[in-house]
Protein backbone atom coordinates (compact mmCIF):
# COMPACT_ATOMS: atom_id res chain seq x y z
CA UNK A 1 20.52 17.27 -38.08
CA UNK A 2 19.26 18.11 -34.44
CA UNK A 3 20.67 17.54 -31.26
CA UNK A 4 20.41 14.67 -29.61
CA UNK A 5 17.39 14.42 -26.91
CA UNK A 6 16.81 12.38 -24.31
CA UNK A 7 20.44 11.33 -23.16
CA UNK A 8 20.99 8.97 -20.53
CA UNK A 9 24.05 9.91 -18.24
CA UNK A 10 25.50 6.54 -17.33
CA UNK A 11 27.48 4.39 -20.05
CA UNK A 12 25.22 1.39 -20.84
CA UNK A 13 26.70 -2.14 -21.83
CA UNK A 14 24.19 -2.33 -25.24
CA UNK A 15 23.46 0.50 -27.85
CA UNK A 16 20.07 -0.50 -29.77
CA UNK A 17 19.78 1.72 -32.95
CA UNK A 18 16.67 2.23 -34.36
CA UNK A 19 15.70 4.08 -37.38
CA UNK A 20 12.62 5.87 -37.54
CA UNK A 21 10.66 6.40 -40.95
CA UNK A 22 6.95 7.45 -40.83
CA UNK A 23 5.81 4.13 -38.97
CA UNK A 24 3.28 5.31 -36.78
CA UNK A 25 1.17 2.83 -36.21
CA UNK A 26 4.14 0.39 -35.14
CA UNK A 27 7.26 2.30 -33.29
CA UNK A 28 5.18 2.33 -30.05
CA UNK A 29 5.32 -1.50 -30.06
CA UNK A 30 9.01 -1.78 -31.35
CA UNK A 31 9.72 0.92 -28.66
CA UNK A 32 8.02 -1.39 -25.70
CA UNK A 33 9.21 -4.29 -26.57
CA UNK A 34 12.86 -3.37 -26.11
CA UNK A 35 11.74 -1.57 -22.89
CA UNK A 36 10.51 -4.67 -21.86
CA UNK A 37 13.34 -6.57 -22.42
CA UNK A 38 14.72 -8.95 -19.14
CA UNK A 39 18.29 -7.25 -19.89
CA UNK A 40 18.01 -3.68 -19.05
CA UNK A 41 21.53 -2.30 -19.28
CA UNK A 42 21.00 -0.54 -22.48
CA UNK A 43 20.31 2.73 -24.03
CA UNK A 44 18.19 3.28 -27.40
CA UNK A 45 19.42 5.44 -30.16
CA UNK A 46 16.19 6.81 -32.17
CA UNK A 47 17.04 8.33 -35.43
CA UNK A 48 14.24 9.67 -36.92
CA UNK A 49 14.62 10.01 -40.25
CA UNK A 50 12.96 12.79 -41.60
CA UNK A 51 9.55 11.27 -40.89
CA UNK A 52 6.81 12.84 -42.43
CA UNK A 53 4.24 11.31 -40.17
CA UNK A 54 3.49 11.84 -36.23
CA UNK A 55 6.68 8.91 -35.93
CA UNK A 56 8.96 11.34 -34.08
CA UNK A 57 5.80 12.18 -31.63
CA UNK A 58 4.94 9.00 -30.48
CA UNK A 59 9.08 8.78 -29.61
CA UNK A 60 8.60 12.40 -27.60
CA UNK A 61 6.50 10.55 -25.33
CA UNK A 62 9.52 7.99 -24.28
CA UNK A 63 11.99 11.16 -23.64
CA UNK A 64 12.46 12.34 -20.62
CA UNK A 65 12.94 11.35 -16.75
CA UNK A 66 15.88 9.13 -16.96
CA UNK A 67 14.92 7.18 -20.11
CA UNK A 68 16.65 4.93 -21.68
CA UNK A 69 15.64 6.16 -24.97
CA UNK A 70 16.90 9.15 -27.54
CA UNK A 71 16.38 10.60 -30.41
CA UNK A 72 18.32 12.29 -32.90
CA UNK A 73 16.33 13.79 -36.00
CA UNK A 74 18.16 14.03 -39.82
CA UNK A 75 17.04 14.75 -43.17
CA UNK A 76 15.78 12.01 -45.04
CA UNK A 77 18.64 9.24 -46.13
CA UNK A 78 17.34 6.26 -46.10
CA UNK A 79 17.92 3.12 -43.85
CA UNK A 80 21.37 2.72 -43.89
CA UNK A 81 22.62 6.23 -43.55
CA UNK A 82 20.13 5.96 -40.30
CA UNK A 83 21.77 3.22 -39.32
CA UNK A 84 25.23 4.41 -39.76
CA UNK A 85 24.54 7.42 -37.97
CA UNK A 86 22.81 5.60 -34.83
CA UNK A 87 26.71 3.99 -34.83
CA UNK A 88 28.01 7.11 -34.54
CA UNK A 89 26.21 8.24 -31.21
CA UNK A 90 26.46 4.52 -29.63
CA UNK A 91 28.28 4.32 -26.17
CA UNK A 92 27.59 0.64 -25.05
CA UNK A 93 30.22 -2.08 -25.40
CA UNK A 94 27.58 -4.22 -27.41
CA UNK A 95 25.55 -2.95 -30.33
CA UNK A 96 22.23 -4.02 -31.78
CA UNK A 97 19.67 -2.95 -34.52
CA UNK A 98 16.00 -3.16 -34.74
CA UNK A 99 13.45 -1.68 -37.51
CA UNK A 100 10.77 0.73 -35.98
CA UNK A 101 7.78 -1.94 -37.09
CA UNK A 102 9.22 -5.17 -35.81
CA UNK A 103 9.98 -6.20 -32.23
CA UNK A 104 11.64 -9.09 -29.94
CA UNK A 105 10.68 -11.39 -27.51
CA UNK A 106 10.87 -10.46 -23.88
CA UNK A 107 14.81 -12.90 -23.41
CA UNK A 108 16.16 -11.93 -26.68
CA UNK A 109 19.01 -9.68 -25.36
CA UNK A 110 19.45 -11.58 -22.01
CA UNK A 111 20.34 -14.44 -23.95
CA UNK A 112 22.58 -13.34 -26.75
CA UNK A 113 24.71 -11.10 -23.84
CA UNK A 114 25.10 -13.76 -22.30
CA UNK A 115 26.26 -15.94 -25.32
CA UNK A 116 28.74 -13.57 -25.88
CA UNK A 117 29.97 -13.26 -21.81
CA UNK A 118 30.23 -16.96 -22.41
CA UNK A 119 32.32 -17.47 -25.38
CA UNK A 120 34.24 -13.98 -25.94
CA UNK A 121 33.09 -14.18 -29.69
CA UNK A 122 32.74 -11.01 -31.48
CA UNK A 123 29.29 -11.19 -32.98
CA UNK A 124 25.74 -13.33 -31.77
CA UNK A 125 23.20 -14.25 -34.01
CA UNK A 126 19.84 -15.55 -33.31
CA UNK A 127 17.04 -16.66 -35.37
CA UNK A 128 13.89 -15.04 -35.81
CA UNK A 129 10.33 -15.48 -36.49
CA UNK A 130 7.84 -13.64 -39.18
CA UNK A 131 4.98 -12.17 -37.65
CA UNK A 132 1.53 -12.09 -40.32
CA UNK A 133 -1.66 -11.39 -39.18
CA UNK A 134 -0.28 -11.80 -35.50
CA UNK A 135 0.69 -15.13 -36.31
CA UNK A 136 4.36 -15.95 -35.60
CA UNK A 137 6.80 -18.65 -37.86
CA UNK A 138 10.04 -19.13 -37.88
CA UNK A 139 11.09 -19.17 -42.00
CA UNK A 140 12.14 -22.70 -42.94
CA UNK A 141 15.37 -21.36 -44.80
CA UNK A 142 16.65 -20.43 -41.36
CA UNK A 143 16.32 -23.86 -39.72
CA UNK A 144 19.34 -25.37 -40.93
CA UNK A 145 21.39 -22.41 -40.30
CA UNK A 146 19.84 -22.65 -36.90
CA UNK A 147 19.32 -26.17 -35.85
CA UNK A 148 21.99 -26.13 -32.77
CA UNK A 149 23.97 -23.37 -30.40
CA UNK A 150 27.35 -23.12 -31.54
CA UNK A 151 30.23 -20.98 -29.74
CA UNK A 152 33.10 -19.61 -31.08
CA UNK A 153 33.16 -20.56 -34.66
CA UNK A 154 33.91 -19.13 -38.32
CA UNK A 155 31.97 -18.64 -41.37
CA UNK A 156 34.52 -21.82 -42.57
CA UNK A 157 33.27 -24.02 -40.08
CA UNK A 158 29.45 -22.97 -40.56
CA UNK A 159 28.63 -21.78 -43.58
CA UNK A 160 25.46 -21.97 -43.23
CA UNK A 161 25.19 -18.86 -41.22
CA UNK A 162 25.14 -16.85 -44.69
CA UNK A 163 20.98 -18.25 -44.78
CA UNK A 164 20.87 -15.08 -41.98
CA UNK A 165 22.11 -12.06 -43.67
CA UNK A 166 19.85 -10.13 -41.60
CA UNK A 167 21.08 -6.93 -39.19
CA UNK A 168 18.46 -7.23 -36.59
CA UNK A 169 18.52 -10.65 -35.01
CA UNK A 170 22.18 -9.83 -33.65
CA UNK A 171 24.26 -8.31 -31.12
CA UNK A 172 28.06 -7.34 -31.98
CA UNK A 173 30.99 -6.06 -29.55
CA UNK A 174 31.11 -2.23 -30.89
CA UNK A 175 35.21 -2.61 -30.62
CA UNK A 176 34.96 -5.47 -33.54
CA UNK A 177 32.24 -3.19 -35.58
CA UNK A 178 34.65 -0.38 -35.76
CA UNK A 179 37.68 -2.41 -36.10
CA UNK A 180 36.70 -3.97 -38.76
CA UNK A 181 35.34 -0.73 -40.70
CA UNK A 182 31.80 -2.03 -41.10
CA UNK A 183 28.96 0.40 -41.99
CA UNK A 184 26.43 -0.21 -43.85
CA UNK A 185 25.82 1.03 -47.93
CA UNK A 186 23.50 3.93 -47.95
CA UNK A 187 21.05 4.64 -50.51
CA UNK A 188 20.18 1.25 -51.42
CA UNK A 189 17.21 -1.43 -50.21
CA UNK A 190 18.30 -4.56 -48.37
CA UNK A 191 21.70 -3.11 -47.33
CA UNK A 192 22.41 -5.33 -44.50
CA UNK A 193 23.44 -8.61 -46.48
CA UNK A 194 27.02 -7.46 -47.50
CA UNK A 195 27.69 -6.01 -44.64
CA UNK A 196 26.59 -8.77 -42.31
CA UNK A 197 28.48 -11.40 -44.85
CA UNK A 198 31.40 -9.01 -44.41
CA UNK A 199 30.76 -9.06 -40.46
CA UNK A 200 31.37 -13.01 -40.97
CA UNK A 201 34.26 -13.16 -42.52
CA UNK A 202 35.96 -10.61 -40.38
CA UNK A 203 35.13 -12.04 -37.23
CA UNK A 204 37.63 -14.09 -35.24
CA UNK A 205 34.63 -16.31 -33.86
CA UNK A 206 31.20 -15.86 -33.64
CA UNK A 207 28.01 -17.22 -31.80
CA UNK A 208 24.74 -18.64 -32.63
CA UNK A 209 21.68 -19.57 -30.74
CA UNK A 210 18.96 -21.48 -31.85
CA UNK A 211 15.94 -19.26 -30.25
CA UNK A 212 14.29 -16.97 -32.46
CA UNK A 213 15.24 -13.25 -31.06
CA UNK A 214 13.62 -11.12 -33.41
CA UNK A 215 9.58 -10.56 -34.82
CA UNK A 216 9.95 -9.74 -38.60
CA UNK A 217 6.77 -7.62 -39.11
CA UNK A 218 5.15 -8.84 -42.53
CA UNK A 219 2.43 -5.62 -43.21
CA UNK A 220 -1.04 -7.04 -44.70
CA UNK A 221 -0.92 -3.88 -46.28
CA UNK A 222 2.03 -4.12 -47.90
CA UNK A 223 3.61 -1.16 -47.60
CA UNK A 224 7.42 -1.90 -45.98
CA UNK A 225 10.69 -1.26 -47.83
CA UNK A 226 10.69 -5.48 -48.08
CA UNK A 227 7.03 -5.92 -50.10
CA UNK A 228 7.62 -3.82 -53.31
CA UNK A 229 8.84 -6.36 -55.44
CA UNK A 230 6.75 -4.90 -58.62
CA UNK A 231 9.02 -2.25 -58.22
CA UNK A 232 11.93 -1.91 -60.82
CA UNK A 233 13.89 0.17 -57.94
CA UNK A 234 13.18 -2.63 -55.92
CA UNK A 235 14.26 -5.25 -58.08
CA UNK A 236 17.29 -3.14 -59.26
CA UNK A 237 18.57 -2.81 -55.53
CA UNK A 238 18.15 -6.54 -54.63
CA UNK A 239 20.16 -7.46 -57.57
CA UNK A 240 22.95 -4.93 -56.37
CA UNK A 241 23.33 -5.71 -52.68
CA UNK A 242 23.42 -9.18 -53.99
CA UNK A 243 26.17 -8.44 -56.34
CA UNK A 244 28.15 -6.11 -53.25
CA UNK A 245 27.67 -9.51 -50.97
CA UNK A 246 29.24 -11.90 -53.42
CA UNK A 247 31.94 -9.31 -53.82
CA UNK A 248 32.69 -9.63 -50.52
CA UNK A 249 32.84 -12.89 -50.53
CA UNK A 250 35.68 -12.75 -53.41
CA UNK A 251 37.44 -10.50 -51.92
CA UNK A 252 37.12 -12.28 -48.16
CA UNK A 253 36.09 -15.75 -48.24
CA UNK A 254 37.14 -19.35 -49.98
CA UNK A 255 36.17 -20.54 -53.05
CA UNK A 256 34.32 -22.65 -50.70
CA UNK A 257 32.02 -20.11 -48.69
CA UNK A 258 31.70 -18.65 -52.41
CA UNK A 259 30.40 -21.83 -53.83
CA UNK A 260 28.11 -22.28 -50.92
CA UNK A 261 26.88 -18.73 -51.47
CA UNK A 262 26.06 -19.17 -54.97
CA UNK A 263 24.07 -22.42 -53.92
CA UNK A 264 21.74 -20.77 -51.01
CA UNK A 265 22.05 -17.55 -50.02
CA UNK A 266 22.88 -16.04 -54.17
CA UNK A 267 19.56 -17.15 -55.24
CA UNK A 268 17.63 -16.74 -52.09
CA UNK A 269 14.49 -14.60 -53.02
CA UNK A 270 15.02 -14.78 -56.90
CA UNK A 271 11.76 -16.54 -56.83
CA UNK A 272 9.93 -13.68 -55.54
CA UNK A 273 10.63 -11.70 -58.40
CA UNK A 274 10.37 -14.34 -60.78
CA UNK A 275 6.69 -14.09 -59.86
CA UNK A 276 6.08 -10.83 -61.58
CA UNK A 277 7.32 -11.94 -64.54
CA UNK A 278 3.73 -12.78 -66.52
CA UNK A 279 2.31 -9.07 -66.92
CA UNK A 280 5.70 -7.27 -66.09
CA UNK A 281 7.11 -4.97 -68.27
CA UNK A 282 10.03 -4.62 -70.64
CA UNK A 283 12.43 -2.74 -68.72
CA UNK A 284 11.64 -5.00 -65.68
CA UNK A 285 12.37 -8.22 -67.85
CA UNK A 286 15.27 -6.83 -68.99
CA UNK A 287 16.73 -5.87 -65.65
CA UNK A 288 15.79 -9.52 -64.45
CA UNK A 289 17.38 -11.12 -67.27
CA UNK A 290 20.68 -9.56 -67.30
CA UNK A 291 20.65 -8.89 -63.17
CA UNK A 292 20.34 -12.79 -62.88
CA UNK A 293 22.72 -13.31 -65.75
CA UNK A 294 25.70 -11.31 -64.51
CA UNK A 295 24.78 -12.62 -60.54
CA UNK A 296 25.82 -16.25 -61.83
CA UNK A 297 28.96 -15.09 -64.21
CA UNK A 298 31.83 -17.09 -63.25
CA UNK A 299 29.57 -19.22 -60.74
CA UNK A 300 27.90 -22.81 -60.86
CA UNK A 301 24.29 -21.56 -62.15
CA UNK A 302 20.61 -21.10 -60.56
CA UNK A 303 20.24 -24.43 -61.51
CA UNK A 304 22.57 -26.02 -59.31
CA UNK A 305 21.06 -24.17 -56.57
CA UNK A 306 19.09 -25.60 -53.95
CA UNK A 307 15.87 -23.54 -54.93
CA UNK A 308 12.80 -26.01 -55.71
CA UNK A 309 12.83 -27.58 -59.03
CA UNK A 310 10.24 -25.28 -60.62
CA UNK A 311 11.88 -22.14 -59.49
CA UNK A 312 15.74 -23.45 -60.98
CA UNK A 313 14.26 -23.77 -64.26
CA UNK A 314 12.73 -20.42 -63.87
CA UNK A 315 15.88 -19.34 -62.98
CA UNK A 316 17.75 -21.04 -66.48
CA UNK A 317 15.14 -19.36 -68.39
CA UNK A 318 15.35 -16.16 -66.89
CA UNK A 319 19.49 -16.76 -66.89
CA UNK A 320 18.84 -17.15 -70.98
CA UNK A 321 16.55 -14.75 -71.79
CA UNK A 322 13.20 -17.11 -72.39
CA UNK A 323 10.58 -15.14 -71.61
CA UNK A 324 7.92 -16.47 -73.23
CA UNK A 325 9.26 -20.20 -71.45
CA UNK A 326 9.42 -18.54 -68.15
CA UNK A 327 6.04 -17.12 -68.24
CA UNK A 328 4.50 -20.39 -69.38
CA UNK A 329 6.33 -22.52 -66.40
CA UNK A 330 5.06 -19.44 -64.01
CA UNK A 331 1.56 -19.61 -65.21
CA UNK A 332 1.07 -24.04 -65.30
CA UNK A 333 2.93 -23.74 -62.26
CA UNK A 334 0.59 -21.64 -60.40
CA UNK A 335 -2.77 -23.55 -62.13
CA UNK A 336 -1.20 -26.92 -61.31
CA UNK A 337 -0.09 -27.13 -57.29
CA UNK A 338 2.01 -29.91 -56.44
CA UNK A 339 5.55 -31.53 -57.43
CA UNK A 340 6.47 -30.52 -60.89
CA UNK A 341 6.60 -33.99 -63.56
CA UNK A 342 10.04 -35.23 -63.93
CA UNK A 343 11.19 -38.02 -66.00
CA UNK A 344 15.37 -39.54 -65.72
CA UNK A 345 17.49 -39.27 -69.40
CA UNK A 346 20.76 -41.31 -68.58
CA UNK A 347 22.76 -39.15 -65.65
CA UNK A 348 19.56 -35.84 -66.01
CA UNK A 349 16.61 -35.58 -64.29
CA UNK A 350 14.53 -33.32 -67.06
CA UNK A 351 10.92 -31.64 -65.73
CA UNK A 352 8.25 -32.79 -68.31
């Protein structure tokens, strides 16, 4: 690990952590669009993480001259361990992440600081918006959690907050972060969801605002930790940071917030993977299978989840080890747009 480079003297309000892994093309954006944030009292933690590409070059050329910017370099860990050790050189009172390829509209700290002057909560969150193709949306599974600004509440009161399981569309008080012994899992894909579930449930209150305060970078090319969902790795890690989040929830939350879970958030992006399922091979169908299967144990099943019709009966066949069914449904599905045929048996709605 190398020193770090670039410190700024004076003790800013927000620490912004963000890791660094051979995106080239991108950190220059990420890196101006915090500098060009209307809230300025911040510092920005770089850790490069043993990037292979000219990444930690293009940061160089922010060091220096009072910037607000550092950079810290480490072996390579992955995006948690990055994360975790951006923590561990934050100063401010407030504490933020961003990914080195994505970046925020020009308010987005202004007005989640101020959410949190407002209502003394220990945690913001804000929606965001996917930017393809330099088009920008805002997902529809994060309306509902988003439709209005609420102050000072708990995961009880709105549940719904568990659609964002995200890191980066937040701002936290560092105090409650290290209170409550939060860090997240390292050596894992999509590590954030446990720990911001866990960040939830710990919180005396917290905020949300209905603006979109992060740009989710979606590469044509394909090539960020989130698009490898051919991937067995991939796959396998989904299905165990899913697993670690309803732990938490076990271990923290109601039968309630756990039912809820296993409704939305539980089999939120299933789908995605169920897509690889014609031409996949054994090992990945078997991972599915019995990943899905052990997600649900003890819970009401994928098909009392509010997925799309097609995708909960992927989801039963998948849960029961139909292959052959599942890759049937996938492939009329896909030749035949539109709602799926249904038909009512007494108190059952059954798809044709």
């Amino acid at each position: 690990m190398s020193p770090l480079f670039g410190r700024k003297r004076a003790t800013p309000r927000l620490s912004v952590v963000v890791p660094v892994y051979n995106v080239e093309p991108y950190v220059a954006e990420c890196l101006d669009s915090i500098l060009g944030q209307d809230f300025q009292d911040f510092e920005v933690i770089v850790v490069d993480d043993g990037s292979t590409d000219g990444s930690a070059a293009v940061v160089e050329g922010y060091l220096g001259g009072g910037s607000q910017i550092s950079m810290v370099h480490t072996d390579n860990h992955g995006l948690g361990a990055a994360r975790n050790h951006g923590v561990g050189l934050a100063r401010g009172e407030l504490l933020a992440f961003v990914d080195s390829d994505d970046t925020l509209p020009p308010y987005a700290y202004a007005l989640m600081v101020a959410t949190l002057d407002e209502s003394g909560s220990e945690l913001v969150v804000g929606s965001l918006q996917q930017q393809t193709d330099g088009e920008l949306a805002e997902p529809a599974f994060l309306r509902r959690a988003h439709r209005q600004r609420l102050l000072g509440v708990t995961l009880e009161e709105h549940p719904e907050a568990m659609r964002n399981v995200f890191a980066w569309d937040k701002v936290f008080r560092r105090s409650f972060w290290e209170r409550a012994g939060l860090a997240f899992p390292e050596g894992v894909r999509y590590e954030d969801q446990g720990t911001i579930i866990e960040a939830y449930l710990r919180a005396e209150a917290f905020d949300v605002v209905v603006r979109p305060v992060y740009r989710w970078r979606i590469r044509s090319d394909g090539s960020s930790i989130t698009q490898r969902r051919h991937e067995i790795a991939d796959l396998r890690d989904r299905l165990a940071t899913k697993q670690m989040a309803t732990d938490v929830l076990r271990r923290l939350g109601s039968p309630r917030l756990l039912y809820y879970w296993a409704r939305t958030g539980l089999p939120g992006d299933l789908p995605l993977y169920f897509r690889e399922i014609p031409g996949c091979d054994d090992s990945y169908w078997q991972l599915l299978h019995t990943g899905v299967r052990d997600l649900f144990e003890g819970l009401p099943g994928i098909q009392e989840s509010r997925l799309r019709v097609p995708q909960r009966v992927v989801g039963w066949l998948v849960t029961h080890g139909r292959r052959a069914d599942a890759e049937t449904l996938l492939t009329w599905v896909a030749d035949n747009p539109g709602p799926l045929p249904l038909r009512v048996e007494g108190d059952h709605v059954v798809a044709e």
